[in-house]
Protein backbone atom coordinates (compact mmCIF):
# COMPACT_ATOMS: atom_id res chain seq x y z
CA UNK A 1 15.37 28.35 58.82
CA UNK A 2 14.35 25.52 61.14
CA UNK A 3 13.34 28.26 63.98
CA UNK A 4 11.29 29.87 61.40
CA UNK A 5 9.49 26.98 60.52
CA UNK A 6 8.33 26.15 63.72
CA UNK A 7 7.91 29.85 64.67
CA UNK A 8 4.94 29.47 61.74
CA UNK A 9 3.72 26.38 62.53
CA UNK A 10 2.87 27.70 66.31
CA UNK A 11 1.44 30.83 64.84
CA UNK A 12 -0.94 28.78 61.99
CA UNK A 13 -2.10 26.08 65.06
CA UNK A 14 -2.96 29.00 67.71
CA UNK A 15 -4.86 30.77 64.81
CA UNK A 16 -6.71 27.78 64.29
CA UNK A 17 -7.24 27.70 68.20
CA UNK A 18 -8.77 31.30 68.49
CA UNK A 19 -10.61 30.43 65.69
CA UNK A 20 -12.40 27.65 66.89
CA UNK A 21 -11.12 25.51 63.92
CA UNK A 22 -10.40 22.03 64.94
CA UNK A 23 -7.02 20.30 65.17
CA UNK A 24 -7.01 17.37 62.82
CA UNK A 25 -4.77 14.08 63.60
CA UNK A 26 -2.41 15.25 60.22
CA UNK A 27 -2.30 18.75 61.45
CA UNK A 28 0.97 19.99 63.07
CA UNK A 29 0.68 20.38 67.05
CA UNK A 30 3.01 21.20 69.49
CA UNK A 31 4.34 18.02 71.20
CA UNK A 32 2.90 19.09 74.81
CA UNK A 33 -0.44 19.55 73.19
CA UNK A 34 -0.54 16.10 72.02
CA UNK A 35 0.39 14.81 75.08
CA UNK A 36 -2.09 16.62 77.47
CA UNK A 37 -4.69 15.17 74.48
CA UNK A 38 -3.00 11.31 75.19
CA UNK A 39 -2.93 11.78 78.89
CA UNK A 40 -6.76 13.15 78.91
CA UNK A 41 -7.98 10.77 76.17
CA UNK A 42 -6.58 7.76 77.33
CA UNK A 43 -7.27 8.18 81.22
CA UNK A 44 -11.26 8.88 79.66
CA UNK A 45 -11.16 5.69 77.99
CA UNK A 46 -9.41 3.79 80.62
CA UNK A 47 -12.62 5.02 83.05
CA UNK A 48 -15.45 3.78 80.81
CA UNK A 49 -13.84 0.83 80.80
CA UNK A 50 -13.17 0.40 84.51
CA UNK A 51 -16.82 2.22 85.28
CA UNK A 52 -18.48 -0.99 83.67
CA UNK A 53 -17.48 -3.24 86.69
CA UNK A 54 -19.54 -1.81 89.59
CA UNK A 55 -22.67 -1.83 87.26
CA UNK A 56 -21.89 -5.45 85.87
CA UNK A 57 -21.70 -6.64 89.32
CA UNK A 58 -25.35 -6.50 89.48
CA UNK A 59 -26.03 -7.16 85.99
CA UNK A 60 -27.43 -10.83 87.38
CA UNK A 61 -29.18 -9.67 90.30
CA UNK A 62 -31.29 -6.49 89.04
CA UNK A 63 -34.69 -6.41 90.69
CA UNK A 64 -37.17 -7.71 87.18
CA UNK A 65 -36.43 -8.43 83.71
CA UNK A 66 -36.96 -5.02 82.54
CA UNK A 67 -34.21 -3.41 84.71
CA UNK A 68 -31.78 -6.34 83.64
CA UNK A 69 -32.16 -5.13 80.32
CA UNK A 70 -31.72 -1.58 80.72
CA UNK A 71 -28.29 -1.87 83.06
CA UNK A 72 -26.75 -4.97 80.25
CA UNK A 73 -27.25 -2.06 77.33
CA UNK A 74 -26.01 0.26 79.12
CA UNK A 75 -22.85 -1.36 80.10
CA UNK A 76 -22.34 -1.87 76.76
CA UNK A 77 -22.59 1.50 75.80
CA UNK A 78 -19.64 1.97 78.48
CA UNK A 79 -17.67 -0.22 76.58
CA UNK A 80 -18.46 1.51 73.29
CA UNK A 81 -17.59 4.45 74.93
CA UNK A 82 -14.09 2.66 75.90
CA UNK A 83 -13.40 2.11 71.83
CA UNK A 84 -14.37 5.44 70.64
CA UNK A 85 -12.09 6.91 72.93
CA UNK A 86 -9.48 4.13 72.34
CA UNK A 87 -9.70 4.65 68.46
CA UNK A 88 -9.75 8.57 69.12
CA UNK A 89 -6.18 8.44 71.46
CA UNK A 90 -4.48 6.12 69.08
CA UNK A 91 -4.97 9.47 65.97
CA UNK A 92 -2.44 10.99 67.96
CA UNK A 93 0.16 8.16 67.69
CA UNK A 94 -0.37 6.36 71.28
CA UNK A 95 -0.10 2.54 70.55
CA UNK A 96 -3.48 1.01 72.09
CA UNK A 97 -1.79 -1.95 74.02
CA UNK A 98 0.62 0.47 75.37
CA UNK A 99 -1.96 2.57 76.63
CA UNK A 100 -3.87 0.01 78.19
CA UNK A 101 -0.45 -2.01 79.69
CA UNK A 102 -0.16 1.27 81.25
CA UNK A 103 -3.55 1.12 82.99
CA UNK A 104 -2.44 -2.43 84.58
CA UNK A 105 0.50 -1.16 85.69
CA UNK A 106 -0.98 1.63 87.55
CA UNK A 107 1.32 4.37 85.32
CA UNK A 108 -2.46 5.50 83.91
CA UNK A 109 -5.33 6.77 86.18
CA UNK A 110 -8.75 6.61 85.73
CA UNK A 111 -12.07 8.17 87.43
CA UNK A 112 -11.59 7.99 91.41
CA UNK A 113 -15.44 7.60 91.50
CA UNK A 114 -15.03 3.32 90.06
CA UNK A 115 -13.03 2.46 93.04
CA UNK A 116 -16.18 2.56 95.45
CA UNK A 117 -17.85 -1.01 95.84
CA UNK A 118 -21.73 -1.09 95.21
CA UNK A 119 -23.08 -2.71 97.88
CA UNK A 120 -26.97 -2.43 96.93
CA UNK A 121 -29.22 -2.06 93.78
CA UNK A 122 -30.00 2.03 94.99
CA UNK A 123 -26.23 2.43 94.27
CA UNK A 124 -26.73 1.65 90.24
CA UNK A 125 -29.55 4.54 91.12
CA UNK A 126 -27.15 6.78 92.42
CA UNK A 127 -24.34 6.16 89.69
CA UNK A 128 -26.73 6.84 87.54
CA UNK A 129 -27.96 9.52 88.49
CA UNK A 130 -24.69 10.96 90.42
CA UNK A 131 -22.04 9.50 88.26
CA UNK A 132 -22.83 9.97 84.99
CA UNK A 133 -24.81 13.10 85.79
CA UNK A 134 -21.18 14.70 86.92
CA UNK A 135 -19.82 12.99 83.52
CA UNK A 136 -22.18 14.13 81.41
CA UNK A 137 -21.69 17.78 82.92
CA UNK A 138 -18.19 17.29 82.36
CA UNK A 139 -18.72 16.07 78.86
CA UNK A 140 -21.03 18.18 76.99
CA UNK A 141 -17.87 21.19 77.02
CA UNK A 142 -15.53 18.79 75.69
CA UNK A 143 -17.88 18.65 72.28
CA UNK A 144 -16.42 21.63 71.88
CA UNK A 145 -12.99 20.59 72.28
CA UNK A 146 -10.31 22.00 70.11
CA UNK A 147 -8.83 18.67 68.77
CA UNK A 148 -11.70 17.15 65.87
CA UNK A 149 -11.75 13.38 66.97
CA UNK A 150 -12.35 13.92 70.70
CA UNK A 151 -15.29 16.88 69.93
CA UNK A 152 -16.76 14.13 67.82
CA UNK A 153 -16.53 10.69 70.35
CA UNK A 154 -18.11 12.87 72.56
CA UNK A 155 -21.14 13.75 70.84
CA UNK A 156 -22.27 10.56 70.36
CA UNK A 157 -21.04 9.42 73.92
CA UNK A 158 -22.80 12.19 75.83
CA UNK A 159 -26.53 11.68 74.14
CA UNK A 160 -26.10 8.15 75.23
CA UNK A 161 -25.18 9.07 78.89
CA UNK A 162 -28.01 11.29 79.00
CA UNK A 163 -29.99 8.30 78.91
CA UNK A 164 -28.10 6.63 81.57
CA UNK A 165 -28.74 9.37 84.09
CA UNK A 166 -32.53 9.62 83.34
CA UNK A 167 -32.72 5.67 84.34
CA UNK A 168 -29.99 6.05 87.56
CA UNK A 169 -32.50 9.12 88.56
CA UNK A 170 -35.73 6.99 87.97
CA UNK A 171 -34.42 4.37 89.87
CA UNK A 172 -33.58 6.70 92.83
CA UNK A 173 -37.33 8.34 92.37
CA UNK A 174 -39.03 5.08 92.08
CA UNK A 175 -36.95 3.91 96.05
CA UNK A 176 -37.45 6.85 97.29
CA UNK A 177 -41.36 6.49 96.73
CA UNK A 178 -41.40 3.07 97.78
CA UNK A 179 -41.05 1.45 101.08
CA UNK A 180 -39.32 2.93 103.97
CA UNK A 181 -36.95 0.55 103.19
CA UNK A 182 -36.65 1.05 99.50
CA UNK A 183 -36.08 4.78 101.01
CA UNK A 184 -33.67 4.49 103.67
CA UNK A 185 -31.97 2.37 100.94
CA UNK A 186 -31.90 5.50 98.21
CA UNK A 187 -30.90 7.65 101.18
CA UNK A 188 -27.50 5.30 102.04
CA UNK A 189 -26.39 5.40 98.32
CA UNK A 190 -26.97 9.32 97.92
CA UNK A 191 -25.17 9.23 101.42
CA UNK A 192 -22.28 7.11 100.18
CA UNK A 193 -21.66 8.27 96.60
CA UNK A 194 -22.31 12.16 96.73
CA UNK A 195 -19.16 13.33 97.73
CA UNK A 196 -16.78 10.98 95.48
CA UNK A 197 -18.78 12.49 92.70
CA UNK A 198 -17.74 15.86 93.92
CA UNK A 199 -14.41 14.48 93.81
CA UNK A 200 -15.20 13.15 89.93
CA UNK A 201 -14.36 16.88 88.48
CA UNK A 202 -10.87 16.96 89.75
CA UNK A 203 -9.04 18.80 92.58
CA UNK A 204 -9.53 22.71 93.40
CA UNK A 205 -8.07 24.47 90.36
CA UNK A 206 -6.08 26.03 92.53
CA UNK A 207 -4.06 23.05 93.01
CA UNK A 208 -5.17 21.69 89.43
CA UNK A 209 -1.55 22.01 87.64
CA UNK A 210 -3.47 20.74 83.98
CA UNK A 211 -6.41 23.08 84.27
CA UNK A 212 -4.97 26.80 82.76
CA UNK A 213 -2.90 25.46 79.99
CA UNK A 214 -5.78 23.04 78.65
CA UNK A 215 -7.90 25.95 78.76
CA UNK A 216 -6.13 28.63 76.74
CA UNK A 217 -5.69 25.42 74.08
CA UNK A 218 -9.36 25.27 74.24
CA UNK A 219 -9.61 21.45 75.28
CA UNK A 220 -11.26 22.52 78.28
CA UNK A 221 -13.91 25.14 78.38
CA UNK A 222 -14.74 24.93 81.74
CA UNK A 223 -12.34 24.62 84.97
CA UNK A 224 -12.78 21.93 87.84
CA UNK A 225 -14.60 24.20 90.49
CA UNK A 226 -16.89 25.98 87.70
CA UNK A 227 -17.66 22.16 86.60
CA UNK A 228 -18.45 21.44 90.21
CA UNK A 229 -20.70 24.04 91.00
CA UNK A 230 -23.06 23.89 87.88
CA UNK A 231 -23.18 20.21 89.18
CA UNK A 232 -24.37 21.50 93.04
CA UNK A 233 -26.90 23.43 91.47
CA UNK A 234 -28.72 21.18 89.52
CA UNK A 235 -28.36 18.41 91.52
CA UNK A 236 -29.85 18.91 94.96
CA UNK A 237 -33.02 20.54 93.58
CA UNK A 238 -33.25 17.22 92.03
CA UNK A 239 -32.78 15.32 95.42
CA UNK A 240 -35.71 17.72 97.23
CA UNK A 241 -38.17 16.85 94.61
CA UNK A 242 -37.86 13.35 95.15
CA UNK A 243 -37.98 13.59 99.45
CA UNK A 244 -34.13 12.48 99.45
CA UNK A 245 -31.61 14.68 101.89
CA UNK A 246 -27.75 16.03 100.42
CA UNK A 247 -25.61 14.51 102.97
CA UNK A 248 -24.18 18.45 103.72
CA UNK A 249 -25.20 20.41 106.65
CA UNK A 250 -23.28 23.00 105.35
CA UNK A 251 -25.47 22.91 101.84
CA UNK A 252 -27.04 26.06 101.77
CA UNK A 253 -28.51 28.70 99.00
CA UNK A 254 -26.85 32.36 98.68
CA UNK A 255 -29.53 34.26 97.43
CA UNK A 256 -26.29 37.32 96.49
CA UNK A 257 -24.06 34.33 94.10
CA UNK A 258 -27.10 32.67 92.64
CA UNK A 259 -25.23 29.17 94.05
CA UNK A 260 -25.63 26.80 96.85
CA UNK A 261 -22.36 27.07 98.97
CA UNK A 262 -21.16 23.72 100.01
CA UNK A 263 -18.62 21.76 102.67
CA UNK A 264 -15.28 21.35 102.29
CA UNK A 265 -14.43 18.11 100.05
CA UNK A 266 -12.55 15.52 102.01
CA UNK A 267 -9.18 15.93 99.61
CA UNK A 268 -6.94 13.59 101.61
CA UNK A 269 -9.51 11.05 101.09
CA UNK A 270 -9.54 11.80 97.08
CA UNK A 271 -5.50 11.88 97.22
CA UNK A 272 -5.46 8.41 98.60
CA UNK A 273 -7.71 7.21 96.15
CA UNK A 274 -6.05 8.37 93.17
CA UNK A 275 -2.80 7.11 94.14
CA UNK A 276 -4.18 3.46 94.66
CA UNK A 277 -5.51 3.54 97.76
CA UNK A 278 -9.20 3.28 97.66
CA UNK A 279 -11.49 0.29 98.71
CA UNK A 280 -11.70 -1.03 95.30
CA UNK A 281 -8.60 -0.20 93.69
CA UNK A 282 -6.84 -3.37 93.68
CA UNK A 283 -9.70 -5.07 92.59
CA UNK A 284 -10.76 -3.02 89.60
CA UNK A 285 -6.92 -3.62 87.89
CA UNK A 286 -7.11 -7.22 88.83
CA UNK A 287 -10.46 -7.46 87.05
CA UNK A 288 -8.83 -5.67 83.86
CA UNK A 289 -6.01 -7.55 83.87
CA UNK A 290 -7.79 -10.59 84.01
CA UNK A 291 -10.26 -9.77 81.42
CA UNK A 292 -7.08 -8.92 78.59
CA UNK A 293 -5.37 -12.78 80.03
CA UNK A 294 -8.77 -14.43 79.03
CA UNK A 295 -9.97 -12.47 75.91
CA UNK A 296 -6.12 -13.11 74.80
CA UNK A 297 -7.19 -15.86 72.34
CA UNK A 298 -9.91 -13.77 70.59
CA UNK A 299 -7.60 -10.97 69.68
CA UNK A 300 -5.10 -13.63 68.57
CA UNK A 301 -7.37 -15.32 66.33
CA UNK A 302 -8.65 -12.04 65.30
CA UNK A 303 -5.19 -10.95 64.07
CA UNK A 304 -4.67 -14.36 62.32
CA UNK A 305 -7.50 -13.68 60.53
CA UNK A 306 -6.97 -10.15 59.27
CA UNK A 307 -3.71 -11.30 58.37
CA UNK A 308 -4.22 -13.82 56.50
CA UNK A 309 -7.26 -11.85 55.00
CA UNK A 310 -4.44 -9.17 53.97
CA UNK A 311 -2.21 -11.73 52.44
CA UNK A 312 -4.97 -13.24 50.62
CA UNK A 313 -5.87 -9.51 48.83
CA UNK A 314 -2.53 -8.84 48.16
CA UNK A 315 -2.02 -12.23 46.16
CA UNK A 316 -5.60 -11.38 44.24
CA UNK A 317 -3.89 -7.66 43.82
CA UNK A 318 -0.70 -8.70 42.22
């Protein structure tokens, strides 16, 4: 009877999947489903999080008042970004804490692209403009994803990181019309940050071992190299309209595929990353786990609070 039950559960959840209906948090889903969902969801949120420490960096040295402004909102919205996706992984039964303990430990990844330093004010230009141009391409598919909560963080997280890549790309325009200087300086960022945001969409999906199955459960729309390409292509006529040079020689246009071709990705390089090894690594973890030590006494007093706050309603309720 038990075999049966299940049997119809599977059928009633792919039906919903071919359908296009959404997967609800109360809904019955098969156990590896909700964990690809965790794994994806939390390693999304952990990035947001981690991607607001290059930018802060030069929160207090941005060139006038006006860009001060602009990069301080929008690390913010990274951080709102960080608690939608939080709020949207913990609907599936993952304990927050947990999932963040697993961050510090190393046991969760995040986006290789946050463990390059930013050595200059063109680089918050080319993250921007690079970074959250390959997240938003990345992104926009997953508003379509098959579980409800995701689809719907992600709506209100990509129009905000639509605005983010229109200032990381006026930036980069505004260099690259300045001073030689200003322009070499555009040039060294594009230089330094265009192939780890290659690297951003994942490995080849021929050695991508997530890719197929979140596909056919329609959590993906789009694979890694499809993803990669569509990013190619819009991105380096961008670059020639504003004088600045894709650091490819083998970055050419075939007229026959309607695509630029491109070199080979340094994979070795992205391996070494993910696994810990990348210039900023160490230092992006020790910043996180520094930040939970110190913020420690808000979220204590903050539970006091609520608690007492429930204890106080239940004696008014009884």
């Amino acid at each position: 009877m038990k075999e049966v039950n299940i049997a119809e559960l599977e059928r009633k959840f792919q039906e919903k999947i071919d359908n296009d209906i959404k997967i609800e948090p109360k809904d019955w889903m098969p156990d590896d489903y909700r964990q690809t969902l965790i794994r994806q969801i939390s390693q999304h949120a952990h990035s947001e999080v981690v991607g607001m420490l290059p930018e802060g960096n030069w929160i207090t040295r941005a060139p006038n008042l006006r860009r001060k402004a602009v990069l301080l909102a929008k690390v913010q919205d990274e951080a709102g970004h960080g608690l939608y996706l939080y709020s949207a992984v913990e609907t599936l039964g993952a304990d927050r804490e947990e999932t963040i303990d697993d961050l510090h430990s190393g046991k969760a990844k995040y986006s290789s692209i946050f463990n390059y330093p930013t050595l200059t004010w063109a680089d918050m230009g080319a993250v921007g403009w690079l970074v959250d141009g390959a997240a938003i391409m990345n992104q926009v598919p997953l508003c379509r994803c098959s579980y409800g909560p995701y689809a719907r963080a992600m709506v209100r997280v990509c129009k905000e990181e639509s605005f983010h890549q229109r200032q990381g790309f006026e930036i980069m325009m505004k260099l690259a019309a300045g001073t030689p200087e200003q322009k070499a300086m555009a040039q060294d960022a594009l230089n330094r940050f265009w192939w780890p945001a290659l690297m951003m969409f994942g490995p080849n999906d021929a050695d991508s071992k997530h890719t197929q199955q979140s596909m056919d459960w329609k959590i993906k729309r789009h694979t890694n190299d499809e993803l990669r390409q569509q990013f190619v292509d819009i991105t380096v006529p961008q670059a020639e309209m504003i004088g600045l040079e894709i650091p490819d020689p083998d970055l050419k246009w075939n007229e026959e595929t309607g695509h630029y071709e491109f070199g080979e990705i340094n994979w070795d390089e992205f391996w070494q990353v993910v696994k810990g090894n990348g210039p900023c690594n160490k230092d992006r973890i020790d910043a996180r786990r520094k930040a939970k030590e110190n913020g420690m006494w808000v979220r204590e007093a903050a539970n006091s609070y609520a608690e007492k706050r429930r204890a106080r309603n239940a004696k008014k309720a009884s």
